[in-house]
Protein backbone atom coordinates (compact mmCIF):
# COMPACT_ATOMS: atom_id res chain seq x y z
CA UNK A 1 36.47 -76.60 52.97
CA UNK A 2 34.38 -77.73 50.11
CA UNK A 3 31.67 -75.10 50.15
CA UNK A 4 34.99 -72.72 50.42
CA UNK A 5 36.18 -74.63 47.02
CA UNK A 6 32.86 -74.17 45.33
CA UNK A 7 32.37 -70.39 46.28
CA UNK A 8 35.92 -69.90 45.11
CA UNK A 9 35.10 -71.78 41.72
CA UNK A 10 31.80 -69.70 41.40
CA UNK A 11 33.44 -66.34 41.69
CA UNK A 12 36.22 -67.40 39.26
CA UNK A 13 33.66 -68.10 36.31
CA UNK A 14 31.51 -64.90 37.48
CA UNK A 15 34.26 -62.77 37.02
CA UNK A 16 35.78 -64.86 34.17
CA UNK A 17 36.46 -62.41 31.25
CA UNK A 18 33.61 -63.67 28.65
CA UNK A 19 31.32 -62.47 31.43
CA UNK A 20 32.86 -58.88 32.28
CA UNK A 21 32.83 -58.22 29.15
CA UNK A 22 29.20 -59.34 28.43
CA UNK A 23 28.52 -57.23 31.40
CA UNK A 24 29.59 -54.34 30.56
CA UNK A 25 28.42 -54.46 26.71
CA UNK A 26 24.45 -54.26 28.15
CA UNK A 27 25.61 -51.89 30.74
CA UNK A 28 27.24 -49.48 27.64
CA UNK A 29 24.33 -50.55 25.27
CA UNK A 30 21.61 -49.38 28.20
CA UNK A 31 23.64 -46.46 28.65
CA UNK A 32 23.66 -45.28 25.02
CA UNK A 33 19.82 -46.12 24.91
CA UNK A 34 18.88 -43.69 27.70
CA UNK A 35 21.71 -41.30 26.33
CA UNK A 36 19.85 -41.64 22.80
CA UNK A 37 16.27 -41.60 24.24
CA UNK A 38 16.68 -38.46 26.59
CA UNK A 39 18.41 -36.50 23.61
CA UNK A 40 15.90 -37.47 21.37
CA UNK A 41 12.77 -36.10 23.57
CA UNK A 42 14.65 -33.11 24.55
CA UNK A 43 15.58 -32.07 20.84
CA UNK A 44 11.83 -32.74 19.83
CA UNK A 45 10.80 -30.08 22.70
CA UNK A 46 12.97 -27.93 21.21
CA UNK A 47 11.84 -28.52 18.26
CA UNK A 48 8.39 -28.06 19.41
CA UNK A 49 8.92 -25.03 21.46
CA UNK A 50 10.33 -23.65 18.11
CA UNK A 51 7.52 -23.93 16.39
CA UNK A 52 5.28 -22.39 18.82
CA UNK A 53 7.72 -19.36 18.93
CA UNK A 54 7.24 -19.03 15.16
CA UNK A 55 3.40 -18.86 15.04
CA UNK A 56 1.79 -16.05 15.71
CA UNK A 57 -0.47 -15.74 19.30
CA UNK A 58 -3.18 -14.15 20.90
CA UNK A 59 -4.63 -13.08 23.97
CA UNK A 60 -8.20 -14.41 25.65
CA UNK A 61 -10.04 -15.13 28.14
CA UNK A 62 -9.70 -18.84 29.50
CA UNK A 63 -9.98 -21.58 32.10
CA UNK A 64 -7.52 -24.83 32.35
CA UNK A 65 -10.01 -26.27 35.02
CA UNK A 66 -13.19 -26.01 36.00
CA UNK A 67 -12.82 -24.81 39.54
CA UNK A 68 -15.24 -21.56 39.17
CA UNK A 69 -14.40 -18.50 38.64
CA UNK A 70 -11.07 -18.76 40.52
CA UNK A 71 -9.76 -20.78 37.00
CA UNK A 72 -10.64 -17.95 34.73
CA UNK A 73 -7.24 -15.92 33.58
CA UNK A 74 -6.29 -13.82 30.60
CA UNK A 75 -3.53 -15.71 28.41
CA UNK A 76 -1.26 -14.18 25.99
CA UNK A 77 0.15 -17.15 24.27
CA UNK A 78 -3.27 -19.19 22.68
CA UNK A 79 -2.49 -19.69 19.02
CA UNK A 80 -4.42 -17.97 16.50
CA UNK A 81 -6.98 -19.72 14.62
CA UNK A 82 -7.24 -20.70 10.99
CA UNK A 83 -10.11 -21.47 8.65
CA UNK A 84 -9.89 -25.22 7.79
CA UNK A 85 -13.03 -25.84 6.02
CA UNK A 86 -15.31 -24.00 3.64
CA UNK A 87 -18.27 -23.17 5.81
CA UNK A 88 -16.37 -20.97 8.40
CA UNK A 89 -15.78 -17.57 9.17
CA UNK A 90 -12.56 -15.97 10.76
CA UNK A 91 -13.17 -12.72 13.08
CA UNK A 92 -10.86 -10.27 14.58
CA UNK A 93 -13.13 -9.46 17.62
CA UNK A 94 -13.55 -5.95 18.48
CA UNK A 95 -16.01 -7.14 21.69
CA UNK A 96 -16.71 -9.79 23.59
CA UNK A 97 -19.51 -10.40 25.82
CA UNK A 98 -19.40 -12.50 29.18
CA UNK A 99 -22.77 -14.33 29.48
CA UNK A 100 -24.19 -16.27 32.76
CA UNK A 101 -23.97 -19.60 31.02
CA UNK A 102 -19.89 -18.79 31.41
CA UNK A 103 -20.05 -18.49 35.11
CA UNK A 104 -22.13 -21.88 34.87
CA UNK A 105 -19.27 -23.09 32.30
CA UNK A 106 -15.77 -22.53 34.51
CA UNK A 107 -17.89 -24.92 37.07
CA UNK A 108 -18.30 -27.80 34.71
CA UNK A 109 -21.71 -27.18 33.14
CA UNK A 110 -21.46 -29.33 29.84
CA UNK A 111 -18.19 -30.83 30.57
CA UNK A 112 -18.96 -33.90 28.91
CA UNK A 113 -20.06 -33.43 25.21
CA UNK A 114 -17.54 -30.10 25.87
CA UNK A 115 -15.02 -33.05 26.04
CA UNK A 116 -16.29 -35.09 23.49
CA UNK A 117 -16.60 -31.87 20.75
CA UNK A 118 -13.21 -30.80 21.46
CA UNK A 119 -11.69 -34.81 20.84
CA UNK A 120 -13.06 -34.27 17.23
CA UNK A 121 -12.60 -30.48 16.86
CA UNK A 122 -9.44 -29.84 14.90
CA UNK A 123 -9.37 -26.36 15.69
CA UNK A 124 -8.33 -27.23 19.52
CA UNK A 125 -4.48 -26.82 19.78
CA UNK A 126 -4.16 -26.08 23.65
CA UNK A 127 -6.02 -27.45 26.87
CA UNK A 128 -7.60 -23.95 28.07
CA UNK A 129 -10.98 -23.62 27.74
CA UNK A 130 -11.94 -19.86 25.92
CA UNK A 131 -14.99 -18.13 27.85
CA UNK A 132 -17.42 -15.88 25.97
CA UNK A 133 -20.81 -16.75 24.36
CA UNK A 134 -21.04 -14.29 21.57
CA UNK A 135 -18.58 -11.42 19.99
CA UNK A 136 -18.82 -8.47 17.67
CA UNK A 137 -15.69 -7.62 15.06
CA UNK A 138 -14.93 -7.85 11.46
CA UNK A 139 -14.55 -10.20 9.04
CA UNK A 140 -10.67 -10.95 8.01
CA UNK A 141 -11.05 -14.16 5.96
CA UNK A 142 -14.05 -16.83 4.80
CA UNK A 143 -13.98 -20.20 3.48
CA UNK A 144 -15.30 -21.08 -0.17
CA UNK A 145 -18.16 -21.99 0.80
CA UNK A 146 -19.66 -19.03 2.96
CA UNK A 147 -21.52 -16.29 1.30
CA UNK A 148 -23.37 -14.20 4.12
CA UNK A 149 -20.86 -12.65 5.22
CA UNK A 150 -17.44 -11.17 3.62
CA UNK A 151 -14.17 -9.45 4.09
CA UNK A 152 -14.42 -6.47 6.11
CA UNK A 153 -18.06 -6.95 7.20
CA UNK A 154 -18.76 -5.72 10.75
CA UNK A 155 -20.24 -9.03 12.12
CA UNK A 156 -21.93 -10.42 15.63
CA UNK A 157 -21.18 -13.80 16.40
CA UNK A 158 -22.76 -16.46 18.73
CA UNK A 159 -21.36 -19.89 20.47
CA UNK A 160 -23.42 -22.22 22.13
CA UNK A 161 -22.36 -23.84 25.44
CA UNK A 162 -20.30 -26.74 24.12
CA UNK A 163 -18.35 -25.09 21.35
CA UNK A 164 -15.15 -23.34 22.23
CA UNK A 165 -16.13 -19.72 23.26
CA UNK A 166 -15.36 -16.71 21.68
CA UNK A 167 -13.56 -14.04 24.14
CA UNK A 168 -10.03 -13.84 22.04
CA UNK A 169 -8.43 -11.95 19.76
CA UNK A 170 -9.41 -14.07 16.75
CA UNK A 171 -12.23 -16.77 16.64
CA UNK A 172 -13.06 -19.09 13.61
CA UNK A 173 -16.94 -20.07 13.34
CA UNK A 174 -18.76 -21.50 11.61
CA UNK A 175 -21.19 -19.93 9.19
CA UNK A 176 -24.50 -20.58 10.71
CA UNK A 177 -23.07 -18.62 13.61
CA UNK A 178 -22.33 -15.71 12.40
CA UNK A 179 -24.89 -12.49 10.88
CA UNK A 180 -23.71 -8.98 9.42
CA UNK A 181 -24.15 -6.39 12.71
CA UNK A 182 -26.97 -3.75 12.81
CA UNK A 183 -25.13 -1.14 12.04
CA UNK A 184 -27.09 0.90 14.65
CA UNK A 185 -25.14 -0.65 17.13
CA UNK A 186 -21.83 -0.33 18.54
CA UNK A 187 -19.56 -3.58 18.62
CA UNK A 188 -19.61 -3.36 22.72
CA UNK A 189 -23.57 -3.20 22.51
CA UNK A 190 -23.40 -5.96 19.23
CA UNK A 191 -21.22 -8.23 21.70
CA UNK A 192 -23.62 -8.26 24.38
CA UNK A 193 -27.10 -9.08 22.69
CA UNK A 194 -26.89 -12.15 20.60
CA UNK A 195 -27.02 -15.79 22.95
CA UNK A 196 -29.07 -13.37 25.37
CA UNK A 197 -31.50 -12.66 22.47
CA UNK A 198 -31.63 -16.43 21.50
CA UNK A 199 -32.39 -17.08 24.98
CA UNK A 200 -35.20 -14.76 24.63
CA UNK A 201 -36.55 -16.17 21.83
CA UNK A 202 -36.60 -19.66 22.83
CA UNK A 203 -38.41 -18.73 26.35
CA UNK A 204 -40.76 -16.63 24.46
CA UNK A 205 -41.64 -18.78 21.36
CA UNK A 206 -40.81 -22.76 22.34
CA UNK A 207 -41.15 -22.75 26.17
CA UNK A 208 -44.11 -20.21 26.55
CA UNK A 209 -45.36 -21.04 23.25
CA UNK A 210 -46.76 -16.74 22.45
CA UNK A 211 -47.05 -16.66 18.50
CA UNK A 212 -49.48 -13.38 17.06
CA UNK A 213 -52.42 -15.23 17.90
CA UNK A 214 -51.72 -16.53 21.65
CA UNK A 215 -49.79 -12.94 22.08
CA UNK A 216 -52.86 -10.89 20.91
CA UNK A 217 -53.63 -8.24 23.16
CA UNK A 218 -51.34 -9.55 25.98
CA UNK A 219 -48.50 -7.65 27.58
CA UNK A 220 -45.28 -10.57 28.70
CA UNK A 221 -42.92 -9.45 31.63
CA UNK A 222 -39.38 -10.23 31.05
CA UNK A 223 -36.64 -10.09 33.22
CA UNK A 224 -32.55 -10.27 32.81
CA UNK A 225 -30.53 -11.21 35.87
CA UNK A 226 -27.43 -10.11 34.61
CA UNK A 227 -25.21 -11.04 37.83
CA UNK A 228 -26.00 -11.04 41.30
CA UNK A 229 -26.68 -7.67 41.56
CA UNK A 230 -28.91 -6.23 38.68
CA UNK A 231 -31.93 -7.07 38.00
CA UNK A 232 -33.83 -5.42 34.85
CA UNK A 233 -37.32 -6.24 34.04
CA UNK A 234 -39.02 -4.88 30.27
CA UNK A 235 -42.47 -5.08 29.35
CA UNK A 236 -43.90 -5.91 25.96
């Protein structure tokens, strides 16, 4: 009987009004939070998804992962570049080139300083990854401080390894990376000689050391694997 009285007193100050009604102020005020908080983060993806709607995109060639070449795909929706600082170049690419070090790329080949570069590169505005080592097209816009190059120029471009690649619509690079195209060349044949010609010139004049007096009278065998398939040796 007396545990009876004290369970009976218990519920009668639980439920005494002061306490409903302190109940169901957090209840209402926890309600309104959530309310606020979801309607908040849904009008700022609106907001953002505005925004992306209003800026004008491009296509190019990208990977979100590095899982080979089963992560490379074509995306329609990467924003376009701008030039944010005086020593770069914007290019409307005409042709791109797809180099071997981009096969070794979409497996993971420089992830880390890619990562790094890309924290502290305030061109990056979406995850993908572009492919493409070097590019051919024509100038559309340089910063201040740029002079070997200008508007309209027919240009070749290169990218090393770790900076975002350059198989899209419209790249920004920097000047150091970019040269005015021989203008005996197509942009297709422009596209596809520049990191292969660096590569050249570094086997040829750091690794195997030739300069006009080691080189005299010798003839050097060099040979492109382009893919798995082709093979193409030239002799010098």
């Amino acid at each position: 009987m007396m545990d009876f009285k004290l369970l009976m007193n218990f519920c009668s100050d639980f439920f005494s009004p002061s306490v409903l009604f302190g109940m169901a102020g957090v209840a209402t005020i926890s309600l309104v939070g959530g309310l606020d908080l979801f309607f908040t983060h849904t009008a700022r993806l609106m907001q953002l998804e505005r925004k992306r709607r209003r800026v004008p995109h491009m296509k190019g060639v990208v990977i979100r992962s590095y899982g080979g070449l089963s992560s490379i795909e074509v995306r329609k929706d990467l924003p376009i570049p701008k030039i944010l600082n005086g020593d770069e170049v914007l290019i409307q690419v005409i042709s791109a080139g797809l180099d071997n070090m981009d096969l070794l790329v979409t497996r993971g080949y420089g992830r880390a300083i890619r990562t790094h570069l890309r924290q502290h590169n305030e061109h990056v505005e979406d995850e993908s990854i572009i492919l493409g080592r070097e590019c051919a097209g024509i100038v559309l816009k340089t910063g201040k401080e740029v002079t070997c190059v200008s508007k309209g120029d027919e240009v070749w471009a290169v990218s090393p390894y770790c900076y975002e690649g350059l198989m899209a619509e419209y790249v920004v690079v920097k000047e150091s990376q970019v040269a005015l195209k021989p203008r005996n060349l197509t942009f297709e044949e422009a596209a596809s000689l520049p990191y292969t010609a660096i590569q050249v010139c570094n086997a040829l004049l750091n690794q195997a050391n030739l300069n006009s007096k080691s080189a005299k009278g010798k003839r050097s065998l060099l040979s492109f694997q382009l893919n798995r398939f082709f093979l193409f040796n030239i002799w010098i």
